[in-house]
Protein backbone atom coordinates (compact mmCIF):
# COMPACT_ATOMS: atom_id res chain seq x y z
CA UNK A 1 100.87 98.03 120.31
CA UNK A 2 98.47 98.09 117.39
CA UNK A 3 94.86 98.78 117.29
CA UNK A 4 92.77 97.56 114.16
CA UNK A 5 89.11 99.53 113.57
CA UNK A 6 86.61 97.72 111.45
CA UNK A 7 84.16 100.57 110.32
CA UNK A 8 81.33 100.82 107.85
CA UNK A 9 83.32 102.62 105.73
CA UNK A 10 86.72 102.33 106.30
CA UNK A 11 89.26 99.72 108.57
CA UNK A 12 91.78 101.69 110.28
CA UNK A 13 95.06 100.77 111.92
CA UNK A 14 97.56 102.55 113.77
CA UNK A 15 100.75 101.05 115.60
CA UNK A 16 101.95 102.96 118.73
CA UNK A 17 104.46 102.93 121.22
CA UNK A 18 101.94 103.88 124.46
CA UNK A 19 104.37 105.57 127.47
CA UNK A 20 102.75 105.11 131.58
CA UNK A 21 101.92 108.85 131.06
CA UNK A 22 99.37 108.00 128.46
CA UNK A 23 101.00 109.66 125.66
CA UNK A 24 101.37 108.03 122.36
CA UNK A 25 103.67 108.10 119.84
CA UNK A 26 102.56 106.38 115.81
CA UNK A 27 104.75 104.09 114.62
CA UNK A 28 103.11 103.48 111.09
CA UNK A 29 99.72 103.58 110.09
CA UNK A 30 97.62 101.40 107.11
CA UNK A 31 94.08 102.25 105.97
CA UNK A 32 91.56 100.84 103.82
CA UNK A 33 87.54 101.67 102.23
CA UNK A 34 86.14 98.26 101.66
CA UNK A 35 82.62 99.70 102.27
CA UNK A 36 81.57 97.17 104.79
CA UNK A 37 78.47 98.60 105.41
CA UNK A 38 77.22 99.34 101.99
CA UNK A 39 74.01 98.07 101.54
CA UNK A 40 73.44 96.99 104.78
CA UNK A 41 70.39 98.65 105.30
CA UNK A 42 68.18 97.48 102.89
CA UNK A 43 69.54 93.90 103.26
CA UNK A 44 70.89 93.24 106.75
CA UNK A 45 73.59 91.26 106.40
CA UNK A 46 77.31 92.01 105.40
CA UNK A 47 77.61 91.61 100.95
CA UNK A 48 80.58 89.04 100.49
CA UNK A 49 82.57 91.08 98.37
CA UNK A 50 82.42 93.49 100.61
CA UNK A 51 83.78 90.98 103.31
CA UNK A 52 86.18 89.67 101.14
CA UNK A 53 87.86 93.34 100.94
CA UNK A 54 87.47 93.64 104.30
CA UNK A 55 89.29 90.75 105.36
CA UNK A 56 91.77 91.64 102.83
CA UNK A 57 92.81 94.88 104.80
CA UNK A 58 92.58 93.39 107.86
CA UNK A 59 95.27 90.53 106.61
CA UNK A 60 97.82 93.00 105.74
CA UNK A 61 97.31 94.90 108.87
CA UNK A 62 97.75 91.96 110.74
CA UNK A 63 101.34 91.22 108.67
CA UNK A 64 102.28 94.57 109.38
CA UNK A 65 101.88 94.34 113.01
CA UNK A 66 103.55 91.39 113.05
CA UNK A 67 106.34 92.48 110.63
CA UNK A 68 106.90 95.29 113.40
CA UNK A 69 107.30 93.19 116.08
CA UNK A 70 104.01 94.69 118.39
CA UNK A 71 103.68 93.27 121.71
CA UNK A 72 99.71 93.43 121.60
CA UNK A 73 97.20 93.74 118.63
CA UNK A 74 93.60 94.83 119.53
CA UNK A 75 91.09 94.39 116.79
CA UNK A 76 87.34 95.97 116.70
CA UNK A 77 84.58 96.34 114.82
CA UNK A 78 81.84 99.08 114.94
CA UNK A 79 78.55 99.70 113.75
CA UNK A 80 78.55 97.59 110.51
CA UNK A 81 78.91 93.90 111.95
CA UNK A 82 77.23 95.35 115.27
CA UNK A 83 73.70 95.38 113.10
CA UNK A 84 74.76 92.74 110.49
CA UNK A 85 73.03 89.36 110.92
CA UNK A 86 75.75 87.59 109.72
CA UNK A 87 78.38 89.11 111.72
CA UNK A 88 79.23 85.48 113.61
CA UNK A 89 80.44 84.74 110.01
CA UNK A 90 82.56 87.71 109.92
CA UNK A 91 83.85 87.44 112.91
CA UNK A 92 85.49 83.63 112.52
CA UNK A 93 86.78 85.19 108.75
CA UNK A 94 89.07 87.57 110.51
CA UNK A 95 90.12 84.51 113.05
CA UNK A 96 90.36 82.08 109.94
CA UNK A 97 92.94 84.83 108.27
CA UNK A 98 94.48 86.79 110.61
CA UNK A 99 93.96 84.28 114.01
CA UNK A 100 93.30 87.38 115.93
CA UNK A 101 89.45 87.32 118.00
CA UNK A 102 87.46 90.39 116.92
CA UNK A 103 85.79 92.45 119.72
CA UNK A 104 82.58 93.67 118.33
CA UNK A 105 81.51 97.34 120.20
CA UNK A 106 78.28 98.28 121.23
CA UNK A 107 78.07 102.22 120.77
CA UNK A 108 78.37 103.02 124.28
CA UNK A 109 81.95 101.56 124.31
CA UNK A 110 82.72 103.67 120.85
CA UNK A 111 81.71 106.75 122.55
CA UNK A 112 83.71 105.85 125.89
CA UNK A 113 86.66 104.95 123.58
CA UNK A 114 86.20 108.36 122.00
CA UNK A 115 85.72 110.12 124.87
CA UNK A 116 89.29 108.20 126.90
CA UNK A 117 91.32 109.30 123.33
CA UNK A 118 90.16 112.77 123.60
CA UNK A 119 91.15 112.97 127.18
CA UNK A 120 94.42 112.55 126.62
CA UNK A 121 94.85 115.32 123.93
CA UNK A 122 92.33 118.15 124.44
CA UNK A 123 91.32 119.88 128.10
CA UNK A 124 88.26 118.91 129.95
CA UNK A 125 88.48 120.54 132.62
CA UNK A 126 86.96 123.58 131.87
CA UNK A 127 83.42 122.13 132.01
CA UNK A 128 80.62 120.25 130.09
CA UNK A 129 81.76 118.72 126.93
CA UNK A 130 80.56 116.52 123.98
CA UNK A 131 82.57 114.07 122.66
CA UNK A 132 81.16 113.20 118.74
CA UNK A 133 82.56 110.26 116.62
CA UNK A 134 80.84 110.12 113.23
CA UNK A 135 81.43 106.60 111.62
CA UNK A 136 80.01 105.04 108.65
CA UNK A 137 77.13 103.43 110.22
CA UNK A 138 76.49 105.56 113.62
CA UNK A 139 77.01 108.55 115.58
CA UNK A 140 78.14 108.11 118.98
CA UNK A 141 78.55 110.99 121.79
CA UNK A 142 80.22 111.07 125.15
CA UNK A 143 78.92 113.62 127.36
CA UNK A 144 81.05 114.47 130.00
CA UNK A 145 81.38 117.29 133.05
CA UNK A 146 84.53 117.86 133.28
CA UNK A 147 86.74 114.78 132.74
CA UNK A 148 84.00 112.97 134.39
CA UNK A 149 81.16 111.07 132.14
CA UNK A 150 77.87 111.13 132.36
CA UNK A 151 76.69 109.79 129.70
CA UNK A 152 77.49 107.72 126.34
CA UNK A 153 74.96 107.71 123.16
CA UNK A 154 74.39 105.70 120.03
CA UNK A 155 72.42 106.69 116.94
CA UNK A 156 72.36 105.29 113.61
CA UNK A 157 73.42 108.24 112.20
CA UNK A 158 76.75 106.91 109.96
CA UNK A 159 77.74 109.42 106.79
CA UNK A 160 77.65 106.09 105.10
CA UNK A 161 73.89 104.71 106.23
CA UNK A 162 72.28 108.18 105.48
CA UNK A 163 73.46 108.67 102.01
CA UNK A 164 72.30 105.72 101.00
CA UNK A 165 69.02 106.42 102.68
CA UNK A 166 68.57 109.97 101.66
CA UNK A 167 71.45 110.80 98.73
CA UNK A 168 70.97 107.92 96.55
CA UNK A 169 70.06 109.92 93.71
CA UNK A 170 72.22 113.05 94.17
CA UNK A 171 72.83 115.90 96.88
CA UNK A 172 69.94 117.97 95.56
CA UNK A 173 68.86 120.74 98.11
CA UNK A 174 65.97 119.01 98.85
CA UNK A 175 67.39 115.60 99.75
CA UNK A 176 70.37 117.18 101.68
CA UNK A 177 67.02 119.15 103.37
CA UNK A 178 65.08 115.55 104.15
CA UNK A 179 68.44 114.07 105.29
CA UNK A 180 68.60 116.95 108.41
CA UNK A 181 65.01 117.13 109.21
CA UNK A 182 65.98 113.08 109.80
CA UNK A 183 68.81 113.94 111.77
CA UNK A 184 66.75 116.19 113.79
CA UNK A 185 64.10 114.09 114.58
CA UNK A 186 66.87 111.24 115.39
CA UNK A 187 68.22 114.34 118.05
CA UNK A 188 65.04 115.29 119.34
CA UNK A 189 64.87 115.37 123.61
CA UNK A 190 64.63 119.01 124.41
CA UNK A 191 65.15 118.16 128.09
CA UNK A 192 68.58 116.53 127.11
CA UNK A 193 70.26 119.32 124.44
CA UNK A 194 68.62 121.91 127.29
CA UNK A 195 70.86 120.46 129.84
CA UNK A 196 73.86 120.18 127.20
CA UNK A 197 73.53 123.44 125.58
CA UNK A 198 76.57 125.83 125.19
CA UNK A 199 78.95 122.46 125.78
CA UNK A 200 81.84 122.45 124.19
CA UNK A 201 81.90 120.45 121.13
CA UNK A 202 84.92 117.74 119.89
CA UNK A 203 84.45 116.07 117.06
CA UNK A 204 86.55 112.41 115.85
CA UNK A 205 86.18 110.37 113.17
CA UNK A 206 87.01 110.91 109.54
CA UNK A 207 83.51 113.05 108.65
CA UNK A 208 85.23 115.61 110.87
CA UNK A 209 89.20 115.37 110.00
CA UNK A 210 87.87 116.01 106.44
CA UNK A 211 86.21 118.62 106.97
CA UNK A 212 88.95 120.33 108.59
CA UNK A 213 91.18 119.59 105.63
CA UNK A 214 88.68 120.78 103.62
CA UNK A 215 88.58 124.41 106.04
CA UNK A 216 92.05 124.87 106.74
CA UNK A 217 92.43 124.09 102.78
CA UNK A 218 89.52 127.52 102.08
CA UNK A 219 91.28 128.88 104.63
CA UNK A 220 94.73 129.03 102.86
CA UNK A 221 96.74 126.56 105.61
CA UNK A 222 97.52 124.35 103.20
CA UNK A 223 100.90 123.80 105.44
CA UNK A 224 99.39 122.61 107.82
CA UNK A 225 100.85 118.70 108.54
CA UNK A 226 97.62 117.94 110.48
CA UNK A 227 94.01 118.86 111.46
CA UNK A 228 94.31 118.03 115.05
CA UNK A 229 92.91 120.96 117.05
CA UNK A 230 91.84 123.17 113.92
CA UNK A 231 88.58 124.72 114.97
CA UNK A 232 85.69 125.61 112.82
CA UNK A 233 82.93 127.93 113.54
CA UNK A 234 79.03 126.78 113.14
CA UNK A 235 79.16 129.48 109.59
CA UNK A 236 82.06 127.79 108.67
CA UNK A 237 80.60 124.21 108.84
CA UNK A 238 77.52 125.40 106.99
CA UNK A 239 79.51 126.90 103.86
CA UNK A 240 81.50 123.90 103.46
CA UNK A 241 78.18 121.62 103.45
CA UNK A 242 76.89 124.04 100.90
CA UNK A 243 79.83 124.17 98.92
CA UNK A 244 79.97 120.67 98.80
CA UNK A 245 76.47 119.43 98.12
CA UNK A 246 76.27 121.50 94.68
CA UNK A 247 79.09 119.63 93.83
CA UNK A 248 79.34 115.85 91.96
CA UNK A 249 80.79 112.92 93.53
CA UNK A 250 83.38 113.13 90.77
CA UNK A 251 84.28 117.20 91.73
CA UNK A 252 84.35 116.72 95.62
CA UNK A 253 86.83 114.21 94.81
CA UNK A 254 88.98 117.14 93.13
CA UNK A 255 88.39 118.91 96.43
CA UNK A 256 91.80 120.17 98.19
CA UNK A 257 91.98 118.43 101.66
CA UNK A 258 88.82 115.73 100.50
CA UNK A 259 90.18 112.24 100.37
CA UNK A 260 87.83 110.79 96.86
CA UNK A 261 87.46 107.54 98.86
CA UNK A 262 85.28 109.99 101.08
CA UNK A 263 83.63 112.32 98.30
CA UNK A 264 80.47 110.06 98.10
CA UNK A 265 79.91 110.52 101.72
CA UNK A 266 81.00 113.56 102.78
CA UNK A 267 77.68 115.58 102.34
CA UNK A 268 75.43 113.24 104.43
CA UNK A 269 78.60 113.43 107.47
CA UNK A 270 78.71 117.23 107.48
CA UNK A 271 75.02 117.90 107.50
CA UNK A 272 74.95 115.54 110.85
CA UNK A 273 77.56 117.26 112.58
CA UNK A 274 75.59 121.09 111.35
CA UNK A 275 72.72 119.08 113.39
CA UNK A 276 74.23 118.44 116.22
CA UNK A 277 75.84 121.80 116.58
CA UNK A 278 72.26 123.68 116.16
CA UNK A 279 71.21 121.06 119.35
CA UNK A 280 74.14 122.28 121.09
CA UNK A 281 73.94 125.93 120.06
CA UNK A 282 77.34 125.64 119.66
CA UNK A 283 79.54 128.43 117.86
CA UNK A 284 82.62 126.36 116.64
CA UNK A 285 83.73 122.83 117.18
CA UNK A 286 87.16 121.38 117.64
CA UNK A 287 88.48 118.56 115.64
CA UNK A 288 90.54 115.78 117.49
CA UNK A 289 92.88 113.97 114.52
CA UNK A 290 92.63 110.78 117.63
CA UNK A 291 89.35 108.36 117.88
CA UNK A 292 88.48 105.29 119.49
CA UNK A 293 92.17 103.64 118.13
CA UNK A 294 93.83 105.28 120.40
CA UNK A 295 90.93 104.79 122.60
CA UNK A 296 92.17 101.17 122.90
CA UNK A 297 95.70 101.82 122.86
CA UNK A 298 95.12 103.91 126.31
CA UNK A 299 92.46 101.08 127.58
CA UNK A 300 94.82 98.02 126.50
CA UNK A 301 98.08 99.81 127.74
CA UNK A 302 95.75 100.34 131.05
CA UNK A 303 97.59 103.76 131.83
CA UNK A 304 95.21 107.13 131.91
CA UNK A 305 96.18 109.92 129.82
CA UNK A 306 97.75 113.00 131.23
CA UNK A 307 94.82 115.27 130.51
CA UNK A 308 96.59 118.78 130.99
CA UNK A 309 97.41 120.14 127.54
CA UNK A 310 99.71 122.85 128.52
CA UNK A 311 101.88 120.37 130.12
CA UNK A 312 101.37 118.14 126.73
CA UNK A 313 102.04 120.95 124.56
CA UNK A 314 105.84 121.87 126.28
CA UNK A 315 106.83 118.16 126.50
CA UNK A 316 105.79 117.59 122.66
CA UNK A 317 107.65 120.72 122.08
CA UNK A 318 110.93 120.08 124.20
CA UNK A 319 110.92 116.08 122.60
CA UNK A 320 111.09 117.45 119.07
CA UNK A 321 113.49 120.15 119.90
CA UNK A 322 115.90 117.46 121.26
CA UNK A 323 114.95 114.85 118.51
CA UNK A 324 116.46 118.00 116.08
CA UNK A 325 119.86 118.31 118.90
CA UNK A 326 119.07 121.41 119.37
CA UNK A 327 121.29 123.82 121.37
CA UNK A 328 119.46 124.08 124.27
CA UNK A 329 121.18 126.91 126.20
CA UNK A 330 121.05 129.00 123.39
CA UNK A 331 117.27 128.17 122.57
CA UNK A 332 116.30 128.74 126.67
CA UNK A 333 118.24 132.32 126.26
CA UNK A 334 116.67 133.53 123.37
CA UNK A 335 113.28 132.13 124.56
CA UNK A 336 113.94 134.48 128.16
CA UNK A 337 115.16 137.58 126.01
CA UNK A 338 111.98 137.49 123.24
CA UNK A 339 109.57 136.95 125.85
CA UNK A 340 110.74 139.60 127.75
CA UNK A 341 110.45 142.24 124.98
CA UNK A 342 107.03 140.76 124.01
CA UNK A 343 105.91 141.71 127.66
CA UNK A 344 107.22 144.58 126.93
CA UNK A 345 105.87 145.40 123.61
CA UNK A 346 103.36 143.19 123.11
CA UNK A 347 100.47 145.01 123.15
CA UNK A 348 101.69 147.90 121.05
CA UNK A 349 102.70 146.08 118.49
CA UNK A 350 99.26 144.46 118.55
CA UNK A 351 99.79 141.15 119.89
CA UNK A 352 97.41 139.17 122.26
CA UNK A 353 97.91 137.19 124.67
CA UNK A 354 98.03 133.72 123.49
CA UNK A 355 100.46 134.54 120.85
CA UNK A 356 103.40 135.35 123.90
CA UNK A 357 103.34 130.92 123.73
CA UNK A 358 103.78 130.81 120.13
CA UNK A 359 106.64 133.34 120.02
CA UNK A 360 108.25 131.34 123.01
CA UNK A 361 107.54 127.84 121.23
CA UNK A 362 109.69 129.30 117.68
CA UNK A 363 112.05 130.64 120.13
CA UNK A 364 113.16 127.67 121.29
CA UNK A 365 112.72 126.09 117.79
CA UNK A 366 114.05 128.53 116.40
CA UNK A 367 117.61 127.09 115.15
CA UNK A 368 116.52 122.90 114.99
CA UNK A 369 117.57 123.51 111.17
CA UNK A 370 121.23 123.06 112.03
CA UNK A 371 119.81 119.31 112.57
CA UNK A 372 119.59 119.52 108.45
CA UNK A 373 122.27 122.31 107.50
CA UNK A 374 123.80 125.24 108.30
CA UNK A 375 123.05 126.48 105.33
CA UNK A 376 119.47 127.99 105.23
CA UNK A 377 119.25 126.17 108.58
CA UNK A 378 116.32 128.68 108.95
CA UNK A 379 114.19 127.02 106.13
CA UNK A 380 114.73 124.06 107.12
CA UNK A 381 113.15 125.24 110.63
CA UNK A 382 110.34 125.90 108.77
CA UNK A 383 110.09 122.69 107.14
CA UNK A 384 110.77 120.87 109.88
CA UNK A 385 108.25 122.48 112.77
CA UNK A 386 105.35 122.23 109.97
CA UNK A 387 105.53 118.28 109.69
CA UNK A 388 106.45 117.77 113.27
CA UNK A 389 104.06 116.09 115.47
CA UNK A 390 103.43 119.37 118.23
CA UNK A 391 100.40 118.66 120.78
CA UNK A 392 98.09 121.75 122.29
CA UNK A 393 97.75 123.97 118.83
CA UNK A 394 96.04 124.38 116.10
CA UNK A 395 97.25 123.93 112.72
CA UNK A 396 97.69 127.30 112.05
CA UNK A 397 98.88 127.85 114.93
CA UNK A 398 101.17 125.56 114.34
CA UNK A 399 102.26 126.84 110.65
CA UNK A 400 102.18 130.77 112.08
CA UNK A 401 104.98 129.43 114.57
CA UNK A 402 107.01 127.53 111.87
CA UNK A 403 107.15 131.14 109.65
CA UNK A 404 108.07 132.87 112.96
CA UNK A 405 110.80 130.98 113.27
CA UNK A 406 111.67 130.94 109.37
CA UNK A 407 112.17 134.23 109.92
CA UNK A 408 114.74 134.81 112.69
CA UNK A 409 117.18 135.34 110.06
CA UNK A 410 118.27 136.22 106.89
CA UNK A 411 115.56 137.72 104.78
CA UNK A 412 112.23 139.41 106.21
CA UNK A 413 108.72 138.07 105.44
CA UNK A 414 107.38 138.63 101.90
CA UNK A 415 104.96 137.82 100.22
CA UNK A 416 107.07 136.54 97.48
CA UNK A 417 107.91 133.54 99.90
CA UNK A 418 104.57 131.10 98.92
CA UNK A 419 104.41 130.09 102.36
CA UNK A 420 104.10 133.20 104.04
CA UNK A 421 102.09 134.57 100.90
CA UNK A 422 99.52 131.62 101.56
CA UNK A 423 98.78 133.03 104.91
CA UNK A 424 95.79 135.56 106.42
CA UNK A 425 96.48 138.81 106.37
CA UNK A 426 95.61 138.20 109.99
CA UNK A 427 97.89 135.83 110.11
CA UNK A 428 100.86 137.48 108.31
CA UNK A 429 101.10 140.19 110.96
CA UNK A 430 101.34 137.60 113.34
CA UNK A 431 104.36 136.47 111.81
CA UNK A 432 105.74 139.91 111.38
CA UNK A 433 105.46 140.94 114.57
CA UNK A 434 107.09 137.55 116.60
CA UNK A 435 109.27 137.49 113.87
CA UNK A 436 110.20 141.24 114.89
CA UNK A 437 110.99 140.63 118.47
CA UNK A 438 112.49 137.03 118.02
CA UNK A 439 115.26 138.29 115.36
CA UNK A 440 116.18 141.01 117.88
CA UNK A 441 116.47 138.35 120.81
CA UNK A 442 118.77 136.14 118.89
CA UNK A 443 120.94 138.76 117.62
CA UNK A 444 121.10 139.55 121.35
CA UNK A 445 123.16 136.52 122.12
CA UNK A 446 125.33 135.91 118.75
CA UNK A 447 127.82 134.60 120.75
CA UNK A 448 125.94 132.12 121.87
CA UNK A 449 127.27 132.61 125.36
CA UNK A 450 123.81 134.37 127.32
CA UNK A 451 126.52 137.42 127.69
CA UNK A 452 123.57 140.04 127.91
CA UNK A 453 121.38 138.56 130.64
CA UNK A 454 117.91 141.02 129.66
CA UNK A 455 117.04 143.59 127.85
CA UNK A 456 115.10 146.71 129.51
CA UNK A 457 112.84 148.54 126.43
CA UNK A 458 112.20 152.61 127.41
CA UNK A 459 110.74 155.02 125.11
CA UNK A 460 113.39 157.84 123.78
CA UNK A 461 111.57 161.40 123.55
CA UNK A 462 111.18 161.36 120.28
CA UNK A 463 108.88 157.98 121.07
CA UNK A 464 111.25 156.02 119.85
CA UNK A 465 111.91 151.94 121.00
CA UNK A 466 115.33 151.91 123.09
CA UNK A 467 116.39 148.22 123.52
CA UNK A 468 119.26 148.16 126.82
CA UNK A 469 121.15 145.58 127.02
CA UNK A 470 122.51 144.54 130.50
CA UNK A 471 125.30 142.41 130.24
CA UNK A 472 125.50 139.16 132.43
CA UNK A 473 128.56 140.74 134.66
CA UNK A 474 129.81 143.98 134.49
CA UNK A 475 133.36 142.61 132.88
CA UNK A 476 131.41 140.69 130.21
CA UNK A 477 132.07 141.87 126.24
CA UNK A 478 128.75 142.60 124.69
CA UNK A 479 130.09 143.97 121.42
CA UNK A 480 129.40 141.36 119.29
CA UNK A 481 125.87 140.74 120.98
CA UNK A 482 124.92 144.68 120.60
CA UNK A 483 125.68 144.62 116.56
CA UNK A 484 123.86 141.18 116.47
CA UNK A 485 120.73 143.02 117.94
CA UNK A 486 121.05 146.02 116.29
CA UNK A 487 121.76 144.21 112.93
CA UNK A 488 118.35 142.48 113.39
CA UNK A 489 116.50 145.49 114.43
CA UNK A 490 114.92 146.64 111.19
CA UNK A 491 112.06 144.64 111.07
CA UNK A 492 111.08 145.12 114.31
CA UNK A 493 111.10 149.40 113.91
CA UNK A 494 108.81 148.28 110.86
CA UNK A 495 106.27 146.76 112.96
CA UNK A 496 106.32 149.60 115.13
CA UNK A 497 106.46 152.55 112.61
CA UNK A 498 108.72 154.17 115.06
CA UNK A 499 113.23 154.30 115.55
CA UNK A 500 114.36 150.85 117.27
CA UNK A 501 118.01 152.16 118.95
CA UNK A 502 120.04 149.52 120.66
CA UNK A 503 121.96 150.98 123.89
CA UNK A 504 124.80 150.03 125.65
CA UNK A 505 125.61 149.24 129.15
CA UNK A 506 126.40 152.70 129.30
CA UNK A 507 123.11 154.10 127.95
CA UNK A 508 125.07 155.29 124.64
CA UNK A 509 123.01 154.40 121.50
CA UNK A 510 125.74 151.43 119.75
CA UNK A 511 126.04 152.67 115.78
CA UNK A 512 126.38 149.85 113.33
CA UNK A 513 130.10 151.74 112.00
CA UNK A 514 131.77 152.05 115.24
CA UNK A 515 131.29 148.36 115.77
C-alpha cells in the first residue's frame, strides 16, 4: 500500500507492506517541501507556483507507487487546502495528474490518524496520554485514557503559519517571546490541561523527529539510524529552542541532525511543542518517527495494531535476527547463559534493570555478522544492529546494544574505537559491563554445542567472582567451553575490580596452560 500526505510544508509518501497484526514494514519512501502553505495566511488561497510544485511531487509519488506495483494508494491533504479557498481547484489538479481523488482531513481525523499510528508502536496502556502532530499549518492532539480516546483537537498552530506570523523578520528573543505568549493563549482552558496534566506526552510530525535529531546529535548518538522512541526532557527541549533561535536560517541549516529544508521553521515548531509541555507539566516527551501515514495504512488495511510493545520489540528483534541467518541455537544459549550471570551480577556491577533486555537483545544478535563475513563478523554486528529497523527502544538504546554486541569478541571497548568514543560516559559503562558478561557467555559455548547448560557465580574468600560451569550431562567435554570462558574473562574482572576464576565441574579453578 502507499499513503501520500499533502502538508503545508512538506508532501510525504511512504509505501508499506501492512501484515493482519498491524505491523508495517517500508518499502521505499519519497518526500518533498513545495511550501504549500506559504502565504496562505495573509492571502487565503493556495499561490500557483506553489501548486505547481506540489503537484509535481505528488506526480512522481504517484509513478512510484505505480512503478512498485501497490495494491492501494491513499492520498490526503491537511491543513493547507483544508483553509485554502481554492482548494476545489487543487483537488481536481492532483485528479487531472495523478487520477487519484484527494481526501481532504479535517483536524479531528489528523489527530485520530495520529493517535491509530502511535498505537501500534508505543504503549498506552499505562494511562492518560497525548498524542501531538505538529504540521505546517496546525497542531492536532489526541487525548486518550488508555488506548481508549476521548478526545481529538485542532489548532492553527503549524511551525509553518506561525513563523510567518511572528518570525518574519528574524528569531529575535522578543518575537520567539510574542510567538509563545500566542501559543499560550491558543492553549488556554485551565479546566482541560487540569484534567490532562502529568499525561504522557508523544509527539509526530517532522517539528518533533527534528528535534530529536537535533538532541540525540548534542547528545553524541550520532549512530543512531532513527529517532523513533528517543526521549527528551522539558530542559532539553528548551536548550535546543534557545540554541536554535540565536542562530540564522543559513546556520540552523549547518545544524547536525536539522534537515535545511526545515531550518526556516524549526524555531516557531519547537517553541509550540515547549508550550504544550508547560500545559501538560510534562517532564520529557517521546518522539514517534510514525504519523498519520501510517495512520492510513492501519485504517485502509482495516487491521488494528498490536499495541503491546514488548511483544513488538522481540518479534522486530527475532525477524532481523533471521533476516541476518543467524544461528539460532547458539544465539538462544548464549542469551540463557548472559542473562543468567547478569541476575547474578547485575547489580554489582552497577546495572539496572532495564538494561538485563538490552544485554539479552545483543545476545541473540550477537553473531548476525557472519551474514556479512567471518572476518570481523563482530563489526559488522555493529553495523548491522545500528541501521536495522528494531521496535520498543530508543535510539541509544538501540546504538548501546549494537557496541555490546561489537564487543563479544576480539578487542575490548576503547575509546580509540569512534563509535564507542562518541558515547556517554554513562553510556560507555553500559557497554562495558554487558559487554563483560556477554563475552564470558559466548566463550561458554565455543563449541557451539550448549555443552555447559548454566553457570552458578559464588564469591571465593578472597571476594573474588567464581564462574562454575555445569556441563549439560555428566559425560559431556567442557574443555574447550571452559578456555573459551576463561579466555574472555578479562574484561569482565575489569568491571568488577575483583579475580574472575572459571571452575570446573569439579570445583578446580581451569588455568589457561593446562588447557
Amino acid at each position: 500500500m502507499a499513503a501520500i500526505d499533502i502538508g503545508s510544508n512538506s508532501v510525504r509518501q511512504v509505501v508499506a507492506d501492512v501484515t493482519n497484526s498491524g505491523s508495517i514494514r517500508i518499502v521505499d519512501e519519497l518526500k518533498a517541501t513545495p511550501r504549500l502553505g506559504a502565504g496562505l495566511d495573509a492571502t487565503g488561497s493556495l499561490a500557483p507556483e506553489a501548486m505547481r510544485r506540489a503537484i509535481e511531487a505528488v506526480t512522481r509519488m504517484a509513478v512510484l507507487a505505480a512503478q512498485l506495483g501497490v495494491d492501494r494508494t491513499v492520498i490526503v491533504a491537511t491543513s493547507a487546502v483544508r483553509d485554502a479557498s481554492n482548494s476545489a481547484e487543487f483537488t481536481k489538479m492532483v485528479h487531472a495528474a495523478t487520477g487519484l481523488e484527494l481526501r481532504i482531513l479535517d483536524g479531528s481525523e489528523e489527530a485520530r490518524l495520529a493517535h491509530l499510528s502511535a498505537r501500534a508502536h508505543f504503549d498506552m496502556e499505562a494511562g492518560p496520554t497525548v498524542v501531538m502532530d505538529v504540521g505546517g499549518g496546525s497542531v492536532e492532539l489526541a487525548l486518550s485514557a488508555g488506548p481508549v480516546l476521548d478526545r481529538l483537537l485542532s489548532y492553527p498552530l503549524g511551525a509553518l503559519r506561525l513563523t510567518e506570523r511572528h518570525l518574519s523578520e528574524g528569531t529575535r528573543r522578543r518575537d520567539v517571546a510574542r510567538l509563545r505568549r500566542s501559543v499560550r493563549a491558543a492553549l488556554r482552558d485551565p479546566e482541560l490541561w487540569r484534567e490532562w496534566r502529568g499525561a504522557r506526552l508523544i509527539g509526530s510530525g517532522g517539528t518533533f523527529t527534528a528535534l530529536a535529531a537535533v538532541q540525540l546529535a548534542r547528545r553524541g548518538v550520532s549512530a543512531a539510524r532513527t529517532v523513533h522512541g528517543a526521549r527528551i526532557g522539558r530542559e532539553e527541549v528548551e536548550h535546543v529552542l534557545e540554541y536554535l533561535q540565536h542562530l540564522s536560517p543559513a546556520e540552523r541549516a549547518a545544524v547536525p541532525g536539522l534537515s535545511p529544508s526545515r531550518a526556516e521553521i524549526i524555531v516557531a515548531g519547537v517553541a509550540t511543542i515547549a508550550e504544550l509541555m508547560d500545559r501538560l507539566g510534562s517532564r520529557e516527551l517521546t518522539v514517534s518517527a510514525y504519523g498519520i501515514r501510517e495512520g492510513l495504512l492501519l485504517e485502509s488495511a482495516q487491521v488494528s495494531p498490536d499495541i503491546e510493545p514488548r511483544r513488538a520489540r522481540e518479534r522486530s528483534v527475532v525477524a532481523f535476527a533471521r533476516r541476518c541467518h543467524y544461528e539460532a541455537l547458539h544465539a538462544r544459549h548464549v542469551r540463557r547463559l548472559a542473562l543468567q550471570l547478569f541476575d547474578a551480577l547485575g547489580r554489582s556491577l552497577g546495572a539496572s534493570p532495564p538494561e538485563r533486555l538490552t544485554l539479552g537483545d545483543a545476545a541473540l544478535l550477537h553473531d548476525v555478522g557472519y551474514h556479512v563475513s567471518y572476518r570481523r563478523h563482530h563489526q559488522h554486528s555493529y553495523h548491522l544492529i545500528v541501521h536495522a529497523d528494531l521496535l520498543g527502544m530508543t535510539p541509544e538504546e538501540q546504538v548501546v546494544l549494537a557496541n555490546v554486541a561489537r564487543y563479544h569478541r576480539a578487542s575490548r571497548p576503547s575509546r580509540k574505537h569512534e563509535p564507542f568514543a562518541a558515547l556517554t560516559s554513562e553510556a560507555r559503562a553500559r557497554v562495558r559491563r554487558l559487554a563483560a558478561l556477554l563475552r564470558v557467555a559466548d566463550g561458554m559455548d565455543r563449541g557451539h554445542v550448549g555443552a555447559v547448560s548454566r553457570i552458578v557465580v559464588k564469591r571465593s574468600p578472597d571476594d573474588g567472582i567464581e564462574l562454575h560451569a555445569v556441563p549439560r550431562d555428566p559425560g559431556a567435554d567442557c574443555r574447550l567451553e571452559l578456555w573459551g570462558g576463561l579466555r574472555k574473562s578479562g574484561l569482565l574482572a575489569d568491571v568488577a575490580g575483583v579475580p574472575v576464576r572459571v571452575m570446573d565441574a569439579s570445583g578446580h579453578e581451569v588455568i589457561d596452560d593446562a588447557l
